[in-house]
C-alpha atoms as a PDB file:
ATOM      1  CA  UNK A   1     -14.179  20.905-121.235  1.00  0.00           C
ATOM      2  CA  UNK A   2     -13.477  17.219-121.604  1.00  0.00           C
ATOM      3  CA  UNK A   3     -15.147  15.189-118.390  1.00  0.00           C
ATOM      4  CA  UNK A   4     -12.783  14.645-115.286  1.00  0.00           C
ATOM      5  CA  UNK A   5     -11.546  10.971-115.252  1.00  0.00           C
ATOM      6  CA  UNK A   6     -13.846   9.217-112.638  1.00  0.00           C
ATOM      7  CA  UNK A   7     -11.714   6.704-110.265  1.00  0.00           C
ATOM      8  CA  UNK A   8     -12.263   3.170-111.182  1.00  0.00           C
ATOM      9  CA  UNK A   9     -13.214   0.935-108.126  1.00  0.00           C
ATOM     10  CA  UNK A  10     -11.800  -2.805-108.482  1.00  0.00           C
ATOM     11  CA  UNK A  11     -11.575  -5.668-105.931  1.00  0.00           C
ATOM     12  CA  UNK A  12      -8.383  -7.005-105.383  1.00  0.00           C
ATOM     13  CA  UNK A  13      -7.264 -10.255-103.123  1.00  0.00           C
ATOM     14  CA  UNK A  14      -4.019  -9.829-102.026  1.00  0.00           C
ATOM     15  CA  UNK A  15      -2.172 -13.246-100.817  1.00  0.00           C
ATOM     16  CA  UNK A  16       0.730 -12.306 -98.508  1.00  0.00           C
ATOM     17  CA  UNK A  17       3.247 -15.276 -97.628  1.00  0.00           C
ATOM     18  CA  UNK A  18       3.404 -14.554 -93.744  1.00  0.00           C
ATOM     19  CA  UNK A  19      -0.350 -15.742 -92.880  1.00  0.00           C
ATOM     20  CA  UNK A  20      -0.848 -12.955 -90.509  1.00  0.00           C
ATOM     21  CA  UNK A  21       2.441 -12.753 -88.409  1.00  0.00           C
ATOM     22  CA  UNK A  22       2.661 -14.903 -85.767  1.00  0.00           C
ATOM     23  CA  UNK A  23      -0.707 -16.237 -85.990  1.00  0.00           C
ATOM     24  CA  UNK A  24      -1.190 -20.071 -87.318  1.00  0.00           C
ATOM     25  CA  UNK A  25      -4.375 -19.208 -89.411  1.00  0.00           C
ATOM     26  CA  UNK A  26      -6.246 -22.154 -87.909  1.00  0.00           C
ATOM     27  CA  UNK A  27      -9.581 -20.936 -88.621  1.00  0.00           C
ATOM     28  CA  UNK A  28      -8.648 -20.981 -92.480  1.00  0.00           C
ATOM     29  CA  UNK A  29      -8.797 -24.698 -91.757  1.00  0.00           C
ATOM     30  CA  UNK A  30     -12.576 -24.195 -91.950  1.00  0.00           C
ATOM     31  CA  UNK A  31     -12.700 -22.855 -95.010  1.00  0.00           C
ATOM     32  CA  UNK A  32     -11.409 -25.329 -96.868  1.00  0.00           C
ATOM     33  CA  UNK A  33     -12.864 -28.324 -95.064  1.00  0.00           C
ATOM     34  CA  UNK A  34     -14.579 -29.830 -97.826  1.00  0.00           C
ATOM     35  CA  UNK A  35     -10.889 -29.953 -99.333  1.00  0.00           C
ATOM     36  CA  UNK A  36      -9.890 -32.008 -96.358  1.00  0.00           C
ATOM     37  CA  UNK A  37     -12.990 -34.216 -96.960  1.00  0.00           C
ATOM     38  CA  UNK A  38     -11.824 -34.774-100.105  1.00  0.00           C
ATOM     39  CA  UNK A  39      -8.297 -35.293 -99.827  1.00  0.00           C
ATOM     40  CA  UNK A  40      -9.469 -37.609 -96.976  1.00  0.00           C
ATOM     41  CA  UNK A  41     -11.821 -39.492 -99.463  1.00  0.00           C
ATOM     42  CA  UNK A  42      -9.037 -39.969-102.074  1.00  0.00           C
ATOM     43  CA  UNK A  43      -6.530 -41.499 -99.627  1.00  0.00           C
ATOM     44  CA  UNK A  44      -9.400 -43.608 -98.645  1.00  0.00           C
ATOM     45  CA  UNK A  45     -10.128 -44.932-101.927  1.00  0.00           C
ATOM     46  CA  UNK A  46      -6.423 -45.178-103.358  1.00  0.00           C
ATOM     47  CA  UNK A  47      -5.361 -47.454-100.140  1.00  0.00           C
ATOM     48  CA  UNK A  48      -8.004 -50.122-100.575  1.00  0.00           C
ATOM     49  CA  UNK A  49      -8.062 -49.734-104.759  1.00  0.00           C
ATOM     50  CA  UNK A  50      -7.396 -52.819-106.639  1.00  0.00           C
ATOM     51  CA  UNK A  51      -7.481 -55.175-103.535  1.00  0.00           C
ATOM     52  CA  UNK A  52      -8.648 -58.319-103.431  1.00  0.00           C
ATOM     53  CA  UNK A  53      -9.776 -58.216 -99.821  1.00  0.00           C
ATOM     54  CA  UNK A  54     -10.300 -54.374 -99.792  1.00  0.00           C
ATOM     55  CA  UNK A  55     -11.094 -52.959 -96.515  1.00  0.00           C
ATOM     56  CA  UNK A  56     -10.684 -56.171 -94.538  1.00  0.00           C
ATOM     57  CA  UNK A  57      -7.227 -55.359 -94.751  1.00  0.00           C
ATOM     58  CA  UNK A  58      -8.119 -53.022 -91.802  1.00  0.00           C
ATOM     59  CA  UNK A  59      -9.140 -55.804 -89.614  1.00  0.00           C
ATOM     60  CA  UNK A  60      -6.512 -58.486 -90.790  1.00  0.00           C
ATOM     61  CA  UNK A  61      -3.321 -56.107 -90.069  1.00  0.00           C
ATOM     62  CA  UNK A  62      -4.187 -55.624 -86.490  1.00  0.00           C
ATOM     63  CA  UNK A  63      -5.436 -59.323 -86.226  1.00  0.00           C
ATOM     64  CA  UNK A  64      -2.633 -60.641 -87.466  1.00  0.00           C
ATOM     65  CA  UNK A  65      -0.351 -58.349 -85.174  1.00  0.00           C
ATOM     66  CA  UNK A  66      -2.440 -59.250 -81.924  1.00  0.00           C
ATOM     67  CA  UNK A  67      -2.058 -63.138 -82.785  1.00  0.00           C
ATOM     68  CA  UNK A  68       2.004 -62.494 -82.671  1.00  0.00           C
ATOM     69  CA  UNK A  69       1.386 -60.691 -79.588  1.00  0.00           C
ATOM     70  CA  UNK A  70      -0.263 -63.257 -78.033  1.00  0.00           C
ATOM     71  CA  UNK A  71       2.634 -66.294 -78.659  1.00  0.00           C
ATOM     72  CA  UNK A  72       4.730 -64.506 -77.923  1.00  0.00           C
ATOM     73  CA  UNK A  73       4.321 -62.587 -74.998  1.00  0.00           C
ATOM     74  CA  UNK A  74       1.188 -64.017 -73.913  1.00  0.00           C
ATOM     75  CA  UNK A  75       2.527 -67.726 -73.938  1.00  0.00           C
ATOM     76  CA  UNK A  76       6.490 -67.851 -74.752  1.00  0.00           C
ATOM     77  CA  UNK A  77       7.020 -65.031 -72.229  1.00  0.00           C
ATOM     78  CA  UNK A  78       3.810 -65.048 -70.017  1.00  0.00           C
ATOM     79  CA  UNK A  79       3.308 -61.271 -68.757  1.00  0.00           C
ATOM     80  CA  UNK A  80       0.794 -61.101 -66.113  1.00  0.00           C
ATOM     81  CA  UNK A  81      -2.113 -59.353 -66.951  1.00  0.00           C
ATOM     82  CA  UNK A  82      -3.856 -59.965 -64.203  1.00  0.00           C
ATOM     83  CA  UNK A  83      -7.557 -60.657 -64.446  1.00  0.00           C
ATOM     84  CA  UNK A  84      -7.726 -59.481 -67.674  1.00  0.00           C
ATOM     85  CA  UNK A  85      -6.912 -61.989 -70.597  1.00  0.00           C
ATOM     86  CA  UNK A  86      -4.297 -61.285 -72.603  1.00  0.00           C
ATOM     87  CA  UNK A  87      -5.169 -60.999 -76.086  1.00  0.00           C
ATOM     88  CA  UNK A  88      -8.147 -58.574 -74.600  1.00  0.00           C
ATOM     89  CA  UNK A  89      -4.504 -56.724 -73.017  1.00  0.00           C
ATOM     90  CA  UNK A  90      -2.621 -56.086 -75.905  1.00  0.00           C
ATOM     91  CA  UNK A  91      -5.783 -55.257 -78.091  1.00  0.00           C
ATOM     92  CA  UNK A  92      -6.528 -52.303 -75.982  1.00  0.00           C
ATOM     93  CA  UNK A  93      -3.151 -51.165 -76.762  1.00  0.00           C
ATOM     94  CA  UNK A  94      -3.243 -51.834 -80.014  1.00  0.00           C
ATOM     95  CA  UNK A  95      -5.880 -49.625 -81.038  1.00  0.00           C
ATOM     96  CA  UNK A  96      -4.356 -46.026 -79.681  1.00  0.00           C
ATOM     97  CA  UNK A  97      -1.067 -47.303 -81.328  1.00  0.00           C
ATOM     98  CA  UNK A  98      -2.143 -48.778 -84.461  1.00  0.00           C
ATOM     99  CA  UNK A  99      -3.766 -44.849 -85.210  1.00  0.00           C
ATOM    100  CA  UNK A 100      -0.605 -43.264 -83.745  1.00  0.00           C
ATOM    101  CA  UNK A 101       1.682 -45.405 -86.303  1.00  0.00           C
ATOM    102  CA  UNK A 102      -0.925 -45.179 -89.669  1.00  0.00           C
ATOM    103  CA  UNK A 103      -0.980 -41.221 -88.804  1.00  0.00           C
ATOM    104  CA  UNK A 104       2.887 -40.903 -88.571  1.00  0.00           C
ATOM    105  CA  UNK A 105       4.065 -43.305 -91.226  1.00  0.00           C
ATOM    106  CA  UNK A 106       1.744 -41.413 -93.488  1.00  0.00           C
ATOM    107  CA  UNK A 107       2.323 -37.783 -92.642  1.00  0.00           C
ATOM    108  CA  UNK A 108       5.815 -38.139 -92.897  1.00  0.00           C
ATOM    109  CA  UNK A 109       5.717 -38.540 -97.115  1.00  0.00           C
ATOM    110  CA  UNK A 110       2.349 -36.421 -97.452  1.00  0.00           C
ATOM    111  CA  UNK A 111       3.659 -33.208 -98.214  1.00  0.00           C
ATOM    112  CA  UNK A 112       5.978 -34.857-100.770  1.00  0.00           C
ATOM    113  CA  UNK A 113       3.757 -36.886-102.465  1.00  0.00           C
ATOM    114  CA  UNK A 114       1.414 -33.651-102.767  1.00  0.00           C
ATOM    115  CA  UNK A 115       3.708 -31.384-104.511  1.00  0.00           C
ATOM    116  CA  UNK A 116       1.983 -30.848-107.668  1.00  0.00           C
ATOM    117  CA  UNK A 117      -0.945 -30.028-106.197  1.00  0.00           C
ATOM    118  CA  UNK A 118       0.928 -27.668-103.793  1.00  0.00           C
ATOM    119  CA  UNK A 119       3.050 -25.868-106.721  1.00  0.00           C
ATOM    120  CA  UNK A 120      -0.098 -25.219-108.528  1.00  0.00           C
ATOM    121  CA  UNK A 121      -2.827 -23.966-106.017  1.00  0.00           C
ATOM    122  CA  UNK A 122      -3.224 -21.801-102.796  1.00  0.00           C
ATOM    123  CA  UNK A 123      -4.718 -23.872 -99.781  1.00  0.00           C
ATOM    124  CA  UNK A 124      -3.435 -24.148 -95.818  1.00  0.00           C
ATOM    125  CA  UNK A 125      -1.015 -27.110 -96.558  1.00  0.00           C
ATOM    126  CA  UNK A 126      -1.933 -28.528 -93.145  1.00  0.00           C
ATOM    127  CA  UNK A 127      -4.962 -29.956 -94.603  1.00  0.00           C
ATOM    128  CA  UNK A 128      -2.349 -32.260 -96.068  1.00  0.00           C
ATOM    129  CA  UNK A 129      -1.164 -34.114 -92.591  1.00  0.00           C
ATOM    130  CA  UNK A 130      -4.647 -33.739 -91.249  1.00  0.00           C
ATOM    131  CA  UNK A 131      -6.464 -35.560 -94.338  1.00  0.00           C
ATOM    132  CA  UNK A 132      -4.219 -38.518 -93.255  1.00  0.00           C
ATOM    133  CA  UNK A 133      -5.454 -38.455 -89.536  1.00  0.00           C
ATOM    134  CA  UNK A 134      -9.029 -38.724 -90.417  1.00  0.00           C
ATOM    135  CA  UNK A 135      -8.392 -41.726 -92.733  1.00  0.00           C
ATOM    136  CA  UNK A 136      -6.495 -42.736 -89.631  1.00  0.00           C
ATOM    137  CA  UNK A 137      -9.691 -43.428 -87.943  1.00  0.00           C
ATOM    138  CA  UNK A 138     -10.633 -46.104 -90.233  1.00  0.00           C
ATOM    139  CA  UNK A 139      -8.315 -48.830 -88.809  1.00  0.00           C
ATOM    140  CA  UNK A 140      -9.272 -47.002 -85.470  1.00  0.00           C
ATOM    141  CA  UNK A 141     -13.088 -47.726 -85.569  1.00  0.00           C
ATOM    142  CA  UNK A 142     -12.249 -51.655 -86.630  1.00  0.00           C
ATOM    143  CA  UNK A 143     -10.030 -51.944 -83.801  1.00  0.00           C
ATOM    144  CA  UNK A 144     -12.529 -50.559 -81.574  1.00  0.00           C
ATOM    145  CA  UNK A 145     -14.981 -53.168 -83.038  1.00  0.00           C
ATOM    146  CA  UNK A 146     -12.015 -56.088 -82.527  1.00  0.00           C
ATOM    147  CA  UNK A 147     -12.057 -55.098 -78.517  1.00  0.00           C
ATOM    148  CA  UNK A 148     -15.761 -54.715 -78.522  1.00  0.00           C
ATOM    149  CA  UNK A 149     -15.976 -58.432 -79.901  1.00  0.00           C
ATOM    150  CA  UNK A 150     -13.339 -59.653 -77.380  1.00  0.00           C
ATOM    151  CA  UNK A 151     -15.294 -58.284 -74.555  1.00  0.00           C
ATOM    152  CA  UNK A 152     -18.153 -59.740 -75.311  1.00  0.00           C
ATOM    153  CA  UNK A 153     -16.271 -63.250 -75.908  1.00  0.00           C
ATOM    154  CA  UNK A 154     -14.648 -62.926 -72.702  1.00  0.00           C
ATOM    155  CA  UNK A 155     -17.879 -61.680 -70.685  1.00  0.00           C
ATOM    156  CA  UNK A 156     -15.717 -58.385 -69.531  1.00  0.00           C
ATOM    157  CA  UNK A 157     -17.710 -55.458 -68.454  1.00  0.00           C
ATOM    158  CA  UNK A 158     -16.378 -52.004 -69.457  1.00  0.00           C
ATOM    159  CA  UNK A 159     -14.325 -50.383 -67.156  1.00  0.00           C
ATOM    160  CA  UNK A 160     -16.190 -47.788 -64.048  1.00  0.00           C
ATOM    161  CA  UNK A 161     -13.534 -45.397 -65.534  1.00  0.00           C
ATOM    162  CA  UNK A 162     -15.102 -45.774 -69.273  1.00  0.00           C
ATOM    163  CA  UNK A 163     -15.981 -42.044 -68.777  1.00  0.00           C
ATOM    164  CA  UNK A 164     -12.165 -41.192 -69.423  1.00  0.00           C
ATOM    165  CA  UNK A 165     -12.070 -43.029 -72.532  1.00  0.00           C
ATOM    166  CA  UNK A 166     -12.530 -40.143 -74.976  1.00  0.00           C
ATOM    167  CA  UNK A 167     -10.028 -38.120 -73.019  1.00  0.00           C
ATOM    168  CA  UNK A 168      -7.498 -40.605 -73.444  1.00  0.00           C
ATOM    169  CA  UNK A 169      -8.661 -41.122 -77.129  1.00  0.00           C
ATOM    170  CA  UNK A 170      -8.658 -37.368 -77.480  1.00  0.00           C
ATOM    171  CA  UNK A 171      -5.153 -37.723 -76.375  1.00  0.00           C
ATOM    172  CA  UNK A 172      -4.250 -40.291 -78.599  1.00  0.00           C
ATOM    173  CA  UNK A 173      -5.204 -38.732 -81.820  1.00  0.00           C
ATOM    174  CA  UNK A 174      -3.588 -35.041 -80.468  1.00  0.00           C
ATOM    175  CA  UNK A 175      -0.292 -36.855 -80.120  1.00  0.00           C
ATOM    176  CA  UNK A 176      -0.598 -38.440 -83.728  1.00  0.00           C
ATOM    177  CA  UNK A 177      -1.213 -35.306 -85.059  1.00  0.00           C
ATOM    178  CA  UNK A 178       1.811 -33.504 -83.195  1.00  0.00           C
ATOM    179  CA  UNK A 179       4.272 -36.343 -84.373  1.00  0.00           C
ATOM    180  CA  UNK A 180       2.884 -36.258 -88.205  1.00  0.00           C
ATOM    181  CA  UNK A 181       2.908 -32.677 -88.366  1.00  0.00           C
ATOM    182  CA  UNK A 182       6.807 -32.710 -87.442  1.00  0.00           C
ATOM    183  CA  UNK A 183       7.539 -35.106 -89.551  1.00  0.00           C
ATOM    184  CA  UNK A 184       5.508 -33.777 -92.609  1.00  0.00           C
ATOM    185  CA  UNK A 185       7.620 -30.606 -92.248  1.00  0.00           C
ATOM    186  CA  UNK A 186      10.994 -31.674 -90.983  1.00  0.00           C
ATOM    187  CA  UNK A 187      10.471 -34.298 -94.389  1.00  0.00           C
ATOM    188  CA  UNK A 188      10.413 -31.172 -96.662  1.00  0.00           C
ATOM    189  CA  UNK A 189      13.950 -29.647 -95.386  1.00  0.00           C
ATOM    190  CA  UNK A 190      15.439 -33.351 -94.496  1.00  0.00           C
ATOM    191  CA  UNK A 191      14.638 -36.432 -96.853  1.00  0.00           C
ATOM    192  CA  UNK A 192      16.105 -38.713 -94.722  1.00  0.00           C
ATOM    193  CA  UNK A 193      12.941 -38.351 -92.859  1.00  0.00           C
ATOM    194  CA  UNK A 194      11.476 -40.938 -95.451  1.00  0.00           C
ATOM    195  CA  UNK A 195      13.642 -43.556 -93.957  1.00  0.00           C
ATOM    196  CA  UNK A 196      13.552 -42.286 -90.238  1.00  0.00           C
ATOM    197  CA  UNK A 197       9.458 -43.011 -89.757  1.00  0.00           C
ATOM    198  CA  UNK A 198       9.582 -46.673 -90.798  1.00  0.00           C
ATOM    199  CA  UNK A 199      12.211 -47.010 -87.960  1.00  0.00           C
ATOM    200  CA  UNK A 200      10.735 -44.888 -85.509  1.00  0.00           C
ATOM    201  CA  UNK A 201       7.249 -46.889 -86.024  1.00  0.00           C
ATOM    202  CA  UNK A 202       9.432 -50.033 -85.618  1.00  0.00           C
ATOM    203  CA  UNK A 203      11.025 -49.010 -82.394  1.00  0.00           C
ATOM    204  CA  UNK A 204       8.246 -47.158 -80.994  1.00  0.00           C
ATOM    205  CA  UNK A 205       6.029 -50.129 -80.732  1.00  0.00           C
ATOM    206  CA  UNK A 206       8.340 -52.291 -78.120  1.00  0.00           C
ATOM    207  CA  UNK A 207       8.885 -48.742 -76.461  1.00  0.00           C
ATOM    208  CA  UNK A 208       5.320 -47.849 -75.871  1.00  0.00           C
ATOM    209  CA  UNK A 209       3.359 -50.511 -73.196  1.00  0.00           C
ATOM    210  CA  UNK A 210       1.536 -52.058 -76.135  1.00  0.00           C
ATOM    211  CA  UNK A 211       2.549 -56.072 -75.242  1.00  0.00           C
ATOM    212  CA  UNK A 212       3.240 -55.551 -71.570  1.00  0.00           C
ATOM    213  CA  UNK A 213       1.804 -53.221 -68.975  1.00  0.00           C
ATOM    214  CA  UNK A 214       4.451 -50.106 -67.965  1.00  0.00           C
ATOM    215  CA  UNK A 215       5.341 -51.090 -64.981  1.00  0.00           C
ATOM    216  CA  UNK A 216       7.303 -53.924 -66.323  1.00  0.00           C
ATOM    217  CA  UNK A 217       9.836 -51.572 -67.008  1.00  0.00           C
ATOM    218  CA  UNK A 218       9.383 -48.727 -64.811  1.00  0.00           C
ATOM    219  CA  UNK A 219       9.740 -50.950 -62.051  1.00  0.00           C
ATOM    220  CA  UNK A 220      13.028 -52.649 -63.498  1.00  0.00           C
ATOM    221  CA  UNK A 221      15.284 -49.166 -64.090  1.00  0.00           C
ATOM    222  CA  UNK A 222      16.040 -46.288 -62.195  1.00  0.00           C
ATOM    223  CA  UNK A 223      13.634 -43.485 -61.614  1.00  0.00           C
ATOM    224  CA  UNK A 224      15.246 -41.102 -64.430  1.00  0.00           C
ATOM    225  CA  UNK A 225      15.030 -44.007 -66.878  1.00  0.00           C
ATOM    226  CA  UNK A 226      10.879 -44.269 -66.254  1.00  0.00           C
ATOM    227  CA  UNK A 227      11.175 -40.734 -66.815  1.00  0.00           C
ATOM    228  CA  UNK A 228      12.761 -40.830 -69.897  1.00  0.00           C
ATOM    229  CA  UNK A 229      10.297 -43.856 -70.771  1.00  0.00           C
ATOM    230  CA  UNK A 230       7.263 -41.508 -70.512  1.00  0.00           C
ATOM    231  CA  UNK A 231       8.973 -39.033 -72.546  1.00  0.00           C
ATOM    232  CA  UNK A 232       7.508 -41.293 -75.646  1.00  0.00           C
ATOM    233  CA  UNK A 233       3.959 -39.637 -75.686  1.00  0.00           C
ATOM    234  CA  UNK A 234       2.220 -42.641 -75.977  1.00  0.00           C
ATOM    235  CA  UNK A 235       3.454 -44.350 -73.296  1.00  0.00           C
ATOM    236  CA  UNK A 236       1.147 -42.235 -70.696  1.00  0.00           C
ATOM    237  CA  UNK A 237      -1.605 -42.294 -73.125  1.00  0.00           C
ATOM    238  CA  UNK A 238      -1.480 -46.055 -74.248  1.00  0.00           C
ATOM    239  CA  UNK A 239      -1.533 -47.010 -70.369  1.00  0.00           C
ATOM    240  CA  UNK A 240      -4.441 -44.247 -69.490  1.00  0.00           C
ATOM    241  CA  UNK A 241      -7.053 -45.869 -72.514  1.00  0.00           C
ATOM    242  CA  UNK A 242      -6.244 -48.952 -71.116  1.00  0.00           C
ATOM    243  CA  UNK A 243      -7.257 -48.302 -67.739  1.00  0.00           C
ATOM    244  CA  UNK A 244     -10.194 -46.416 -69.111  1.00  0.00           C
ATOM    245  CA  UNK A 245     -11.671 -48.840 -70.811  1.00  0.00           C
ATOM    246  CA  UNK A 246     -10.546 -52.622 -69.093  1.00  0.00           C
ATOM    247  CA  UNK A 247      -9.645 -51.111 -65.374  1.00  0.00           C
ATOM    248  CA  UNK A 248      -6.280 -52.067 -65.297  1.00  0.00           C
ATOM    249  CA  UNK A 249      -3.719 -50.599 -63.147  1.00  0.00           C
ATOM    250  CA  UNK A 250      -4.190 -46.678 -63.378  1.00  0.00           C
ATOM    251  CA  UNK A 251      -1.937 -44.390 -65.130  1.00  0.00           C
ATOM    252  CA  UNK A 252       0.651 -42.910 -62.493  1.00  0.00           C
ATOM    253  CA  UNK A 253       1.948 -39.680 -62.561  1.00  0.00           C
ATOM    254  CA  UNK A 254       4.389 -39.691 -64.649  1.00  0.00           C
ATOM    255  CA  UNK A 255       1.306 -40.423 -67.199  1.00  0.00           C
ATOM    256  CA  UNK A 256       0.618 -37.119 -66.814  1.00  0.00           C
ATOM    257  CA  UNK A 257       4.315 -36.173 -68.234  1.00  0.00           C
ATOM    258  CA  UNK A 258       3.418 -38.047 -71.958  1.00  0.00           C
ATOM    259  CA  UNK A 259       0.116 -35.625 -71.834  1.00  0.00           C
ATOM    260  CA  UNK A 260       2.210 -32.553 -71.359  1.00  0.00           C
ATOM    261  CA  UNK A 261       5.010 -33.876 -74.324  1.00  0.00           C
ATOM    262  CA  UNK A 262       1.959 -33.848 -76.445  1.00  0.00           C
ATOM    263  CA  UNK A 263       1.058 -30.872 -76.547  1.00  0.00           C
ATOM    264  CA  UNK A 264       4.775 -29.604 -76.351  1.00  0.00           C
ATOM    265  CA  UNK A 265       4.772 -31.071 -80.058  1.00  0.00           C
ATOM    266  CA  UNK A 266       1.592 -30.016 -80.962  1.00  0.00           C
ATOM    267  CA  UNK A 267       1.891 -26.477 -80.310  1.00  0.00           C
ATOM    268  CA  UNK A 268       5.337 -26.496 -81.707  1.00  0.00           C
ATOM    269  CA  UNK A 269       4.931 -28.825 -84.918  1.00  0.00           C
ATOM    270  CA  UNK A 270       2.416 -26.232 -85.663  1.00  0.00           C
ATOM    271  CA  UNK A 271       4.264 -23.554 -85.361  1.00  0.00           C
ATOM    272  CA  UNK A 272       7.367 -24.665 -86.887  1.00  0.00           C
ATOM    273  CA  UNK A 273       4.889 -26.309 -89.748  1.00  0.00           C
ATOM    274  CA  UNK A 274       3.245 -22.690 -90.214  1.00  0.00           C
ATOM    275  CA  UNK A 275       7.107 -21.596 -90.890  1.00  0.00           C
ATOM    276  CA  UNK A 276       8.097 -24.118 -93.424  1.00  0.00           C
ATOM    277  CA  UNK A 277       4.571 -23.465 -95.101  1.00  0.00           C
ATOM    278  CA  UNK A 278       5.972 -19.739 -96.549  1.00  0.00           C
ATOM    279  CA  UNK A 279       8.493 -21.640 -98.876  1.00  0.00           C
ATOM    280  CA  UNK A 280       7.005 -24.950 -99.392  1.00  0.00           C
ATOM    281  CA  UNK A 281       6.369 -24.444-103.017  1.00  0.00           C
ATOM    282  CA  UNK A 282       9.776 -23.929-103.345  1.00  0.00           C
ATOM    283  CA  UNK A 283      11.526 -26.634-101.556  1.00  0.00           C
ATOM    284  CA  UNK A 284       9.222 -29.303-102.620  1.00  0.00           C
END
């Protein structure tokens, strides 16, 4: 009698396209965290390749910015800044915004400028948006170290409040990530996104209180206008690291508002990001 056909055990992997239902699969982030140390790496090296002045750029963009800043509000226009000199003011704005705009102008081509590497290979494709946060914090470390210099010029003690900073900072970077997330997906379905982020980084840094302090315009419109001013997540945020670290005029309430739009567009960036992930290879 010929031998009965044993069964044949094999291990199979099966990739399904939902990523568990209605989960966002963040903990597969971990997995593949050296990937996002290297993507991170690569941007890092690309930017400053072939540059004469190489990472100084970092310190010469914001520099340059802050010395604009400084005619032309500072001197032309003359905001009060109280007790606090001016080019110290507008620094400590600078350096929330400055990350906000590097992570948004970035994220919104990412996914676009990946696509090769996306049609070929199986990885979370939010490592893509969040590779360009962490190089974010580059520029964000060298404007710390521009404030830190000011201070010190201007004999300016932190802040008693300097225990808030990396809540505000936390806040900062959350609200970076919500914006680039949107736009790295709504970029996928909508091109035009390419030319909406240069605009939006435009605008957004006369709408946020970068030059001027916040209540120079919530104190010159109506009540639903402030509201709709604090709508722009940064606004809250931008005021609240201020105050944290130089002890300017506290956030107000409506601070609070900016805090809760963040993670609005957090939670639902991600989850509209997770959705656009199932057919990215295709519409890239």
């Amino acid at each position: 009698m010929a031998d009965a056909a044993l069964p044949v055990e094999t291990d199979r992997i099966v990739i399904t396209a939902d990523g568990g239902g209605t989960g966002l699969g963040l903990g597969e982030l971990v997995r593949y965290r050296d990937l996002l140390v290297v993507l991170a790496y690569r941007d890092y090296r690309v930017r400053y390749a072939q540059t004469f002045l190489g990472l100084m750029w970092a310190f010469l963009q914001p520099a340059a910015t802050l010395l604009i800043f400084s005619v032309v509000f500072g001197r032309a226009v003359g905001i009060d800044t109280g007790a606090v000199p001016y080019p110290l003011f507008a620094a400590s704005g600078m350096a929330v915004w400055s990350y906000f705009a590097y992570v948004l102008g970035q994220s919104g081509t990412s996914i676009i400028g990946a696509q090769e590497m996306i049609k070929k290979i199986y990885f979370p494709r939010l490592v893509i948006p969040l590779s360009k946060a962490v190089v974010g914090f580059v520029d964000f470390g060298i404007t710390s170290l521009l404030i830190l210099g000011m201070m010190l010029y201007y004999r300016i003690l932190p802040s008693p409040h300097f225990a808030f900073l990396p809540l505000f900072a936390l806040a900062g970077i959350l609200a970076a990530l919500a914006v680039g997330i949107w736009m790295s997906a709504l970029t996928i379905r909508f091109r035009d996104f390419q030319h909406v982020v240069p605009f939006l980084v435009q605008v957004g840094l006369y709408a946020t209180p970068v030059a001027y302090p916040a209540s120079l315009v919530t104190e010159a419109v109506p009540r639903w206008a402030a509201v709709v001013y604090y709508l722009n997540p940064m606004a809250g945020i931008t005021e609240g690291f201020r105050w944290a670290i130089l002890g300017t005029a506290p956030p107000g309430a409506l601070s609070f508002l900016s805090v809760g739009v963040t993670f609005v567009l957090l939670v639902g960036g991600l989850y509209y990001f997770k959705s656009v992930e199932r057919t990215m290879a295709d519409l890239v």
